[in-house]
C-alpha atoms as a PDB file:
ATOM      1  CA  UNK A   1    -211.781-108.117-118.845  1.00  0.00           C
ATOM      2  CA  UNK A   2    -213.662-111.578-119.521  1.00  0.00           C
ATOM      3  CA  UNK A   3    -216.995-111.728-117.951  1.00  0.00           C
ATOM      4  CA  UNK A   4    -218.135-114.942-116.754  1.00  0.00           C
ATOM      5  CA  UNK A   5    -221.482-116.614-117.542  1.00  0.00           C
ATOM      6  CA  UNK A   6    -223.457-117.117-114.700  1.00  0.00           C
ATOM      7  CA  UNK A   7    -225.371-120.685-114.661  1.00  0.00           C
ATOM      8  CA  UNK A   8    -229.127-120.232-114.622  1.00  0.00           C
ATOM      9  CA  UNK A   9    -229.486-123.641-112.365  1.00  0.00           C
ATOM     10  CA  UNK A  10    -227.198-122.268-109.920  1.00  0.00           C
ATOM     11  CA  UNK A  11    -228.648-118.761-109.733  1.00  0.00           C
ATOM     12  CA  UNK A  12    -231.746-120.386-109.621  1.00  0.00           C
ATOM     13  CA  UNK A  13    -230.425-122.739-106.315  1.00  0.00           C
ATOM     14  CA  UNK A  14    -228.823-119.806-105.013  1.00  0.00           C
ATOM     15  CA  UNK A  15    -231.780-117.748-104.843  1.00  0.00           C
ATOM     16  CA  UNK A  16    -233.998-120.625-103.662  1.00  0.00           C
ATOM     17  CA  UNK A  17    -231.478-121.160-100.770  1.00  0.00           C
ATOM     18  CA  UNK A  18    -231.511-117.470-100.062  1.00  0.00           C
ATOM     19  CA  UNK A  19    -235.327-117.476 -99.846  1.00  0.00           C
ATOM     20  CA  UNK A  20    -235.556-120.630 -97.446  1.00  0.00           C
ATOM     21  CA  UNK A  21    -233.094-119.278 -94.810  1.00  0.00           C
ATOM     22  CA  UNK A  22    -234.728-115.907 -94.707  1.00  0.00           C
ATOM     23  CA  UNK A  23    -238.097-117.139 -94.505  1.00  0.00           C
ATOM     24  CA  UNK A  24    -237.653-120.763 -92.665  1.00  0.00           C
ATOM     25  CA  UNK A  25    -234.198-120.035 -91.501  1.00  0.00           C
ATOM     26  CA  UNK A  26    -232.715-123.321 -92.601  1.00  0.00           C
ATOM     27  CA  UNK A  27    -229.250-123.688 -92.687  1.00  0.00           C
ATOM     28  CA  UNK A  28    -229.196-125.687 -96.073  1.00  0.00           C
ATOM     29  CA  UNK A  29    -231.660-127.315 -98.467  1.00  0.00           C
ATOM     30  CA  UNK A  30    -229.786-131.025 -98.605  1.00  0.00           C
ATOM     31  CA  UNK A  31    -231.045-133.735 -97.218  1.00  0.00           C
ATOM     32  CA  UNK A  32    -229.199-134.763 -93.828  1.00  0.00           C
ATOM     33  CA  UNK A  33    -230.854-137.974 -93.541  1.00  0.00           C
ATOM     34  CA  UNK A  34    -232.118-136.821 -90.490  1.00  0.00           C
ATOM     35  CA  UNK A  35    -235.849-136.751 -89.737  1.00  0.00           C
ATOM     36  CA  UNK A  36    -234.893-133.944 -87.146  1.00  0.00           C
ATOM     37  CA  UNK A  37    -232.980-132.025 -89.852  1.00  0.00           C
ATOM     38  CA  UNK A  38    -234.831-133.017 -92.649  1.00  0.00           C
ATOM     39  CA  UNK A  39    -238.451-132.229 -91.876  1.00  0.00           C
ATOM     40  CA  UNK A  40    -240.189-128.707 -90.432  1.00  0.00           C
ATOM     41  CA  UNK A  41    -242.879-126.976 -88.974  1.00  0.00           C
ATOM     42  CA  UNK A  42    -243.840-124.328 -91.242  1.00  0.00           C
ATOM     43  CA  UNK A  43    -247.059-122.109 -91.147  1.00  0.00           C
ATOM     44  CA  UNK A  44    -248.892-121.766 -94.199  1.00  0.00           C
ATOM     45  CA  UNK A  45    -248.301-117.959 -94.476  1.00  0.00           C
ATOM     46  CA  UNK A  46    -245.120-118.167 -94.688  1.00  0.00           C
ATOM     47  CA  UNK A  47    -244.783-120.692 -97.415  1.00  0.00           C
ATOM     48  CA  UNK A  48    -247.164-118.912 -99.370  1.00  0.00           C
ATOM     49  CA  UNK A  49    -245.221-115.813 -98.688  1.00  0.00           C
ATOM     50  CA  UNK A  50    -241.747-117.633 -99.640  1.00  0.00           C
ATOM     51  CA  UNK A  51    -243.661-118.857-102.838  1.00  0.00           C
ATOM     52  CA  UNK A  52    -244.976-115.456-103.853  1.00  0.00           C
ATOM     53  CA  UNK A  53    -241.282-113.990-103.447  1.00  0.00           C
ATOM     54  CA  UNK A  54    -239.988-117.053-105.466  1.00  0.00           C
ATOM     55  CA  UNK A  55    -242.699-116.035-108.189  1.00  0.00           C
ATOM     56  CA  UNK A  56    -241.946-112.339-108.314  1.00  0.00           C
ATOM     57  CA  UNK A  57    -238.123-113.093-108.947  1.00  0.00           C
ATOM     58  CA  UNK A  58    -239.129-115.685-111.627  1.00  0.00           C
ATOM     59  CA  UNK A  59    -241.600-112.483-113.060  1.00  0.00           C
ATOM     60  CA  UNK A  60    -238.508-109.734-112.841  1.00  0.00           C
ATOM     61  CA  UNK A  61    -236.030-112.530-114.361  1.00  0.00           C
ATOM     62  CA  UNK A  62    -238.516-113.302-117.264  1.00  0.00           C
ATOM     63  CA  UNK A  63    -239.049-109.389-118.044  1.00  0.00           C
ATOM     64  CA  UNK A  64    -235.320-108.593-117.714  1.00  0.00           C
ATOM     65  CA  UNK A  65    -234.849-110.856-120.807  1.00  0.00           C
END
């Protein structure tokens, strides 16, 4: 059985993606050349609290090699 490598970039996407739709609930993080798409609301908490998670998986990632 062949494992395949895994792409850091696109883990790295992957996970950023994950982390905006759980905490901003976007659907996806290209532009749509939309200002109604394209631009949000957010509160300060929780982009602090999506860049802390972001920060911890960069921390477990860099201690897991």
């Amino acid at each position: 059985m062949t494992r395949r490598k895994i792409d850091p970039a696109a883990a790295r996407d992957a996970l950023i993606l994950e982390i905006a739709q759980r905490r901003f609930f976007l659907e996806t993080l290209e532009t749509r050349n939309s200002d109604r798409l394209d631009f949000h609301d957010v509160a300060v908490w929780a982009i602090r609290d999506a860049l802390a998670e972001a920060y911890e998986a960069g921390r477990r990632d860099a201690n897991q090699s």
